[in-house]
Protein backbone atom coordinates (compact mmCIF):
# COMPACT_ATOMS: atom_id res chain seq x y z
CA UNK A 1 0.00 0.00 0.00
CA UNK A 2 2.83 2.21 1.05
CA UNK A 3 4.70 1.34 -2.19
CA UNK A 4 1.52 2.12 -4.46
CA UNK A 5 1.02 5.39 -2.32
CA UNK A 6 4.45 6.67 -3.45
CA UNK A 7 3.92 5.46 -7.17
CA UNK A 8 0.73 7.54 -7.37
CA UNK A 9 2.83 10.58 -5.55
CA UNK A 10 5.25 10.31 -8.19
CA UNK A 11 3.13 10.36 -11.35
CA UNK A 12 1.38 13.53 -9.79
CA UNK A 13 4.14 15.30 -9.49
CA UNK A 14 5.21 14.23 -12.60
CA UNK A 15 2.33 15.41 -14.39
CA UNK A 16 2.21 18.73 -12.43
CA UNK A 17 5.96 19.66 -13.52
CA UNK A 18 5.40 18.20 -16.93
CA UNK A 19 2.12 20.58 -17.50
CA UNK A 20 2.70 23.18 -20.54
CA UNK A 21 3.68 26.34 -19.04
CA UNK A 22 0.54 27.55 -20.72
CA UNK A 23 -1.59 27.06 -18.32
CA UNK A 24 0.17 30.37 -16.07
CA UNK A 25 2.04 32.22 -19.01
CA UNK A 26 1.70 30.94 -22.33
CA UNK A 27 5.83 30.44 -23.37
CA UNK A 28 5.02 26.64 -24.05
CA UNK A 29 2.06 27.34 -26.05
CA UNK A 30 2.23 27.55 -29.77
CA UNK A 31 -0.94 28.91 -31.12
CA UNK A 32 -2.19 28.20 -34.20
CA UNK A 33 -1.63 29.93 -37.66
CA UNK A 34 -3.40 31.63 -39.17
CA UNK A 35 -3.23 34.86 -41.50
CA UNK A 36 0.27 35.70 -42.77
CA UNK A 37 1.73 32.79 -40.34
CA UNK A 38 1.04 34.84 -37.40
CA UNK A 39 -1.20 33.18 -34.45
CA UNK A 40 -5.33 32.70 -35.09
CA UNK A 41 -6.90 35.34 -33.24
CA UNK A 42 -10.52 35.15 -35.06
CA UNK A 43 -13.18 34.54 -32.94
CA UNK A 44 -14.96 36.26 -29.91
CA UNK A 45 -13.78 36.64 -26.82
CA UNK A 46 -15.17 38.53 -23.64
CA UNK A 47 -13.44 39.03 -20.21
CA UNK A 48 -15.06 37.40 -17.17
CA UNK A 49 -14.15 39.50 -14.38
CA UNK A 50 -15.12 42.38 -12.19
CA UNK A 51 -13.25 44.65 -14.24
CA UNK A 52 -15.80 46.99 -15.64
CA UNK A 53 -16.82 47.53 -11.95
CA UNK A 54 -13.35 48.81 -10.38
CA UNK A 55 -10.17 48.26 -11.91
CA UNK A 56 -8.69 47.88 -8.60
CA UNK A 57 -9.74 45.07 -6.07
CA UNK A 58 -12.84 45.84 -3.71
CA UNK A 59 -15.31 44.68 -2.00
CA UNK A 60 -19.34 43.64 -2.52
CA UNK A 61 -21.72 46.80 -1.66
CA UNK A 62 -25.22 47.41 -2.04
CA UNK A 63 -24.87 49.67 -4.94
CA UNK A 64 -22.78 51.89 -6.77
CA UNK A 65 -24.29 54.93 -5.84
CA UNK A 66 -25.14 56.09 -2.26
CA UNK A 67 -27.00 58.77 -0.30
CA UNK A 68 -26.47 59.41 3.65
CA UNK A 69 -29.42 57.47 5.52
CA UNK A 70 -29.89 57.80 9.17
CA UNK A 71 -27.42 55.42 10.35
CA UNK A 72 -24.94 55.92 7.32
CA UNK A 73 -24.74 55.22 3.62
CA UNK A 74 -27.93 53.90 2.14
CA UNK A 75 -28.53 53.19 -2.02
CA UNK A 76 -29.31 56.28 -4.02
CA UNK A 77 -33.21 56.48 -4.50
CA UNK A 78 -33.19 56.16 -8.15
CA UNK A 79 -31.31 52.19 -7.58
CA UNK A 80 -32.49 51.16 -4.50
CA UNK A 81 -35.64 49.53 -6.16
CA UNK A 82 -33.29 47.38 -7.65
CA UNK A 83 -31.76 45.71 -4.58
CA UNK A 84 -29.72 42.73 -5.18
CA UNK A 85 -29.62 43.62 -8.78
CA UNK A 86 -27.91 46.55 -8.54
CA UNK A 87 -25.75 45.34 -6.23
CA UNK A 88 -22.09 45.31 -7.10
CA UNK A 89 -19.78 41.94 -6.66
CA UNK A 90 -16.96 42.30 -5.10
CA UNK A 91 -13.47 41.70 -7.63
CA UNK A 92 -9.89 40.58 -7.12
CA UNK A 93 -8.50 43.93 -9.13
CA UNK A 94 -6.66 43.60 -12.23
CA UNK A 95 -4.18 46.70 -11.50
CA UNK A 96 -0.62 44.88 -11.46
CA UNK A 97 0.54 46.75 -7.77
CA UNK A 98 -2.78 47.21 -6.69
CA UNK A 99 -3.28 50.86 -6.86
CA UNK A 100 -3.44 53.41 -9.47
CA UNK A 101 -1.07 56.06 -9.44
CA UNK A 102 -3.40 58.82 -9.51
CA UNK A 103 -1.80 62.52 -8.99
CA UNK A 104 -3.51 64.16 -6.17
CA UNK A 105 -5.49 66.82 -7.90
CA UNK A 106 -6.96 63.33 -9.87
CA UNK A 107 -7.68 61.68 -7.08
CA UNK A 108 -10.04 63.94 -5.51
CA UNK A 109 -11.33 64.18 -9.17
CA UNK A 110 -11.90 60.24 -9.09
CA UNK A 111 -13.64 60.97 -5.87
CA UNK A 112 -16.14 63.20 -7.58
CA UNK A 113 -16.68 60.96 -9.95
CA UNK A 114 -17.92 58.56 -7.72
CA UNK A 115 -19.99 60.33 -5.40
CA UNK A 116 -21.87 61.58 -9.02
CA UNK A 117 -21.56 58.47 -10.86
CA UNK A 118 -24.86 58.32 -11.86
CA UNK A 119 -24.87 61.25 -13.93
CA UNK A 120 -21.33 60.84 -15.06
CA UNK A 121 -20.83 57.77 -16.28
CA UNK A 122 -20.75 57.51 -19.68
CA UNK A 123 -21.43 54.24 -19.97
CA UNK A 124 -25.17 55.05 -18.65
CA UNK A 125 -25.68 57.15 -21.09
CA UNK A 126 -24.40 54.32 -23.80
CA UNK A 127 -21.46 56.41 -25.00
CA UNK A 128 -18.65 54.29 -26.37
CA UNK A 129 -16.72 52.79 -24.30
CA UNK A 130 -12.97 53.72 -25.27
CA UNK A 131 -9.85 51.60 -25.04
CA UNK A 132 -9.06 49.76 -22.80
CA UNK A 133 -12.22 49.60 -20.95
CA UNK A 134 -14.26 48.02 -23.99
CA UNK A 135 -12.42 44.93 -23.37
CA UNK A 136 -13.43 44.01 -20.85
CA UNK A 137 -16.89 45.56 -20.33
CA UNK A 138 -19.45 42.82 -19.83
CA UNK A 139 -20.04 42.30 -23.25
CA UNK A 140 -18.43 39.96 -25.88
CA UNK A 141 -16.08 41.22 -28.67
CA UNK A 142 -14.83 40.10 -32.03
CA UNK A 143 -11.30 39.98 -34.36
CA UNK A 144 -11.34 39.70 -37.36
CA UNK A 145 -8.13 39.77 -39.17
CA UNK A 146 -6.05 38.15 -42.00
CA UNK A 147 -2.52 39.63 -43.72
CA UNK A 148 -3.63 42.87 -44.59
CA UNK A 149 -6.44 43.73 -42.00
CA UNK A 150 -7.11 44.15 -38.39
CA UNK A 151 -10.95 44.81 -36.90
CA UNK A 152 -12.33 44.83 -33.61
CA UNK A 153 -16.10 44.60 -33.33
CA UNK A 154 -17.95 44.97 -29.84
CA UNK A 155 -21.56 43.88 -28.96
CA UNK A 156 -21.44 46.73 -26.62
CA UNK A 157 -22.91 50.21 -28.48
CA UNK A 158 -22.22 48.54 -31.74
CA UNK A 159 -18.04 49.89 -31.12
CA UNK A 160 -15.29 49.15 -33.95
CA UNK A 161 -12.12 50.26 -34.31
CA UNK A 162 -10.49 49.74 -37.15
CA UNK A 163 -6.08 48.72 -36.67
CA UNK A 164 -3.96 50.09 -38.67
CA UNK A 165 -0.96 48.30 -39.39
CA UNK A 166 1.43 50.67 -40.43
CA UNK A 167 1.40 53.86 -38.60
CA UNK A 168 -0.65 57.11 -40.27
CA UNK A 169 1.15 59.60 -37.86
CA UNK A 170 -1.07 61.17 -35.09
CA UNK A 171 -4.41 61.15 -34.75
CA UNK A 172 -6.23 63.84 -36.99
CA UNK A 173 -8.76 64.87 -34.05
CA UNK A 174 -9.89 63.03 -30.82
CA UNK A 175 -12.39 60.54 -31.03
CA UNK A 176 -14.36 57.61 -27.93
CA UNK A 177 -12.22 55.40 -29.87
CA UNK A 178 -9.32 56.74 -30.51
CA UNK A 179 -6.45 55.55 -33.30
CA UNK A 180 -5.25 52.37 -32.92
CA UNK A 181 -1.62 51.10 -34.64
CA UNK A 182 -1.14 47.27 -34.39
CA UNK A 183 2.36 45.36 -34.90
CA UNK A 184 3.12 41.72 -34.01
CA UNK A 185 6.01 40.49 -31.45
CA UNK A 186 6.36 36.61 -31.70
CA UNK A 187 3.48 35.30 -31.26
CA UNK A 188 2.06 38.79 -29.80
CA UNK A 189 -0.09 41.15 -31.06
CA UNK A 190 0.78 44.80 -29.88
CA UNK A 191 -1.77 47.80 -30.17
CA UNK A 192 -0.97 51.29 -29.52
CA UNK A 193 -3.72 53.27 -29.28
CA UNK A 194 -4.03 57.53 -28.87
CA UNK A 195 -6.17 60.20 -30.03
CA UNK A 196 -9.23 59.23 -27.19
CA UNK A 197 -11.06 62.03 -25.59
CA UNK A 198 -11.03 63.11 -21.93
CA UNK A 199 -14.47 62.12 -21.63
CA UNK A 200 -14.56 57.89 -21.47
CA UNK A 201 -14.08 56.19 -18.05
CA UNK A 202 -12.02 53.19 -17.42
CA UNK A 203 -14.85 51.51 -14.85
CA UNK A 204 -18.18 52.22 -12.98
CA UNK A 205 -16.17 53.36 -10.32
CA UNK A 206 -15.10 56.73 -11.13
CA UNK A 207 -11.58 55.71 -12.68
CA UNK A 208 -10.58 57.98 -15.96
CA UNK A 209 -7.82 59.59 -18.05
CA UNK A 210 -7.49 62.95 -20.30
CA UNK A 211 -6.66 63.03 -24.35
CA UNK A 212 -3.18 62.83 -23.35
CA UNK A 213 -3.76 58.95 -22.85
CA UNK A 214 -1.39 56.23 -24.30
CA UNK A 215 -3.10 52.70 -24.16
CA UNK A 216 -0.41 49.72 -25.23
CA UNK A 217 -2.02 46.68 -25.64
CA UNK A 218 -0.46 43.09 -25.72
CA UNK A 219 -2.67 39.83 -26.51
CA UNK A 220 -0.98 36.71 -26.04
CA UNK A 221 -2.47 33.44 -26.50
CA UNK A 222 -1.94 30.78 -24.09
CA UNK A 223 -4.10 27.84 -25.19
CA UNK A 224 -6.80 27.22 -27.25
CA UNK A 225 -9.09 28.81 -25.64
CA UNK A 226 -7.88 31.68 -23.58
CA UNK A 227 -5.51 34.59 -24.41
CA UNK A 228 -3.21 36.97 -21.91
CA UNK A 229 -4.35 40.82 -22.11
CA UNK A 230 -2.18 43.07 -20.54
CA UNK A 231 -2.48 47.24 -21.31
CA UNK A 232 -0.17 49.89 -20.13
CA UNK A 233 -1.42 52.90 -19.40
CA UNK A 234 0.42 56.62 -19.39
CA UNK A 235 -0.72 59.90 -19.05
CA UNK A 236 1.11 62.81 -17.95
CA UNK A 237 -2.15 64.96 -16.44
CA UNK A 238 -3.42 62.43 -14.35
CA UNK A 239 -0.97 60.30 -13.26
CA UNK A 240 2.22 59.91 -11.68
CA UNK A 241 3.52 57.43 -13.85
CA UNK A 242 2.77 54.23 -16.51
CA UNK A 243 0.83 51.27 -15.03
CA UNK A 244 -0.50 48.48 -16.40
CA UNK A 245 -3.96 46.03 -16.18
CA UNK A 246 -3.87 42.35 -16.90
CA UNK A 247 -5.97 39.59 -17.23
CA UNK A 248 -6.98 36.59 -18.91
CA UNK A 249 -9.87 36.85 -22.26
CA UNK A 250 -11.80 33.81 -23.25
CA UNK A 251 -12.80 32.25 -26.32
CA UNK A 252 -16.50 31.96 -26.75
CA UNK A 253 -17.41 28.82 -27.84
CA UNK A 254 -21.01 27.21 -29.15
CA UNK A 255 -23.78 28.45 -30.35
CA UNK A 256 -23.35 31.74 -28.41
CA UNK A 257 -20.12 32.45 -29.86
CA UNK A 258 -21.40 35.38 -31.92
CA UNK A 259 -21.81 39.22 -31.03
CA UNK A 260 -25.85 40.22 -30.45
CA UNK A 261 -27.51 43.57 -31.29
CA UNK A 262 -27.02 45.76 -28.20
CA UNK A 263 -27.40 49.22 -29.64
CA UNK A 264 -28.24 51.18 -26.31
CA UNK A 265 -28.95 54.56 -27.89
CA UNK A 266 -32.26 54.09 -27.72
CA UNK A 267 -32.37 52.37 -24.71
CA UNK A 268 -31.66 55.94 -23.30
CA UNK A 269 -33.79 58.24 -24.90
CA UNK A 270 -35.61 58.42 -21.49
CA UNK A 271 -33.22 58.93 -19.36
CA UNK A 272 -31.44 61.91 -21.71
CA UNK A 273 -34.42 63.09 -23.44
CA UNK A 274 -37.52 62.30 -21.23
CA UNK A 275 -37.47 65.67 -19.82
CA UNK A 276 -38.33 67.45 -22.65
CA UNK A 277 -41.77 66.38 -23.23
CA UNK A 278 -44.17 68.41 -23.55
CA UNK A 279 -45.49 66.43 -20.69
CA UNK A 280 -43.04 64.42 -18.73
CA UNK A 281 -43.58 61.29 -17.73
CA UNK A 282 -43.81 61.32 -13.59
């Protein structure tokens, strides 16, 4: 029994140190080929974290917006019908350190933002999203690419951008999206993207950046079905110095594996427009 014990130990541990070093980094994994003999990045993929809800790690509250109540912080009136719903999960953070390296003057601008994030958000009002935060927004996205085109379609707001893949100089005026100039490294594909507007967030919880952002973008596959996403961030007027978000994006698979219509514009008419009926609602 003893003997067999130790047999079983051994092929374990065998099988642990013989695992692809895929599984935590992707250097073992060679990805398939695709266009131009560079690595298959077609499909859709979505992030499945809390990403979209703070950048950095946090806890589970009852809501992301708040009013005082007579024994502290209760939900905003216009969410606190939604109760559980509009709850917000707590997340691990995907800030590599922890904390952004906000400059003072943006911090207390951060802490604006969230004490008004109701009526700042963008993504409320179904703006587009901006890079990097459409990545990982809640949403699926697609590539689509072969040897002499790069595209990025999102389900969220009906988003593209559009890579170039040889560099047009700077941006001709600032756009949600921005400009986006892709190269390959090995087996990753690089994206520098500039030219956004001050006005996109990177999360529901107040976190943002001014035109002066520089997004850099690496995806690296690291097995069939998943793909390393790291972006460094730097800009001068808000913070203190580059950082950088990472996390893992998944390969939608099935029947489901396809981007749906969610064209919010009109799902906000309402809420933007509502008071300028001749009668508004109540």
């Amino acid at each position: 029994m003893k003997v067999r014990c130790q047999i079983i130990a051994t092929l374990l541990a065998g099988a642990l140190f013989a695992a692809p070093l895929s599984a935590t980094g992707g250097a073992a994994y060679l990805a398939p080929r695709g266009p131009g003999g560079k690595p298959d990045l077609n499909g859709t993929w979505q992030a499945w974290n809390r990403a979209n809800d703070d950048l950095e790690h946090h806890a589970a509250k009852a809501a992301m917006a708040f009013r005082e109540g007579p024994a502290g912080p209760v939900p905003a009136k216009e969410v606190v019908a939604l109760g559980a719903i509009g709850a917000v999960p707590a997340g691990m953070g995907v800030v590599v350190g922890g904390e952004i390296p906000y400059q003072p003057a943006a911090r207390k601008k951060r802490a604006y933002n969230q004490k008004h994030w109701l009526s700042l958000d963008p993504e409320i009002k179904c703006y587009q999203p901006g890079i990097p935060r459409a990545t990982y927004m809640p949403y699926p996205f697609q590539i689509l690419h072969n040897e002499d085109a790069l595209f990025f379609a999102y389900e969220y707001a009906g988003a593209v951008r559009n890579i170039h893949l040889t560099d047009p100089g700077p941006a001709p005026i600032d756009s949600w999206m921005g400009q986006s100039v892709g190269r390959w490294d090995g087996d990753t594909l690089v994206i520098e993207t500039t030219g956004q507007n001050d006005q996109a967030w990177l999360d529901r919880a107040g976190n943002f950046h001014s035109e002066a952002l520089r997004v850099i973008e690496r995806f690296t596959p690291t097995s069939s079905h998943t793909m390393s996403y790291e972006a460094l961030l730097e800009d001068q007027k808000i913070f203190t110095q580059p950082w950088t978000i990472r996390m893992t994006l998944y390969r939608l698979v099935g029947d489901d594996a396809r981007l749906q219509q969610f064209n919010c514009v009109e799902f906000v008419e309402e809420l933007m427009y509502g008071h300028l009926r001749k009668k508004p609602l109540d």
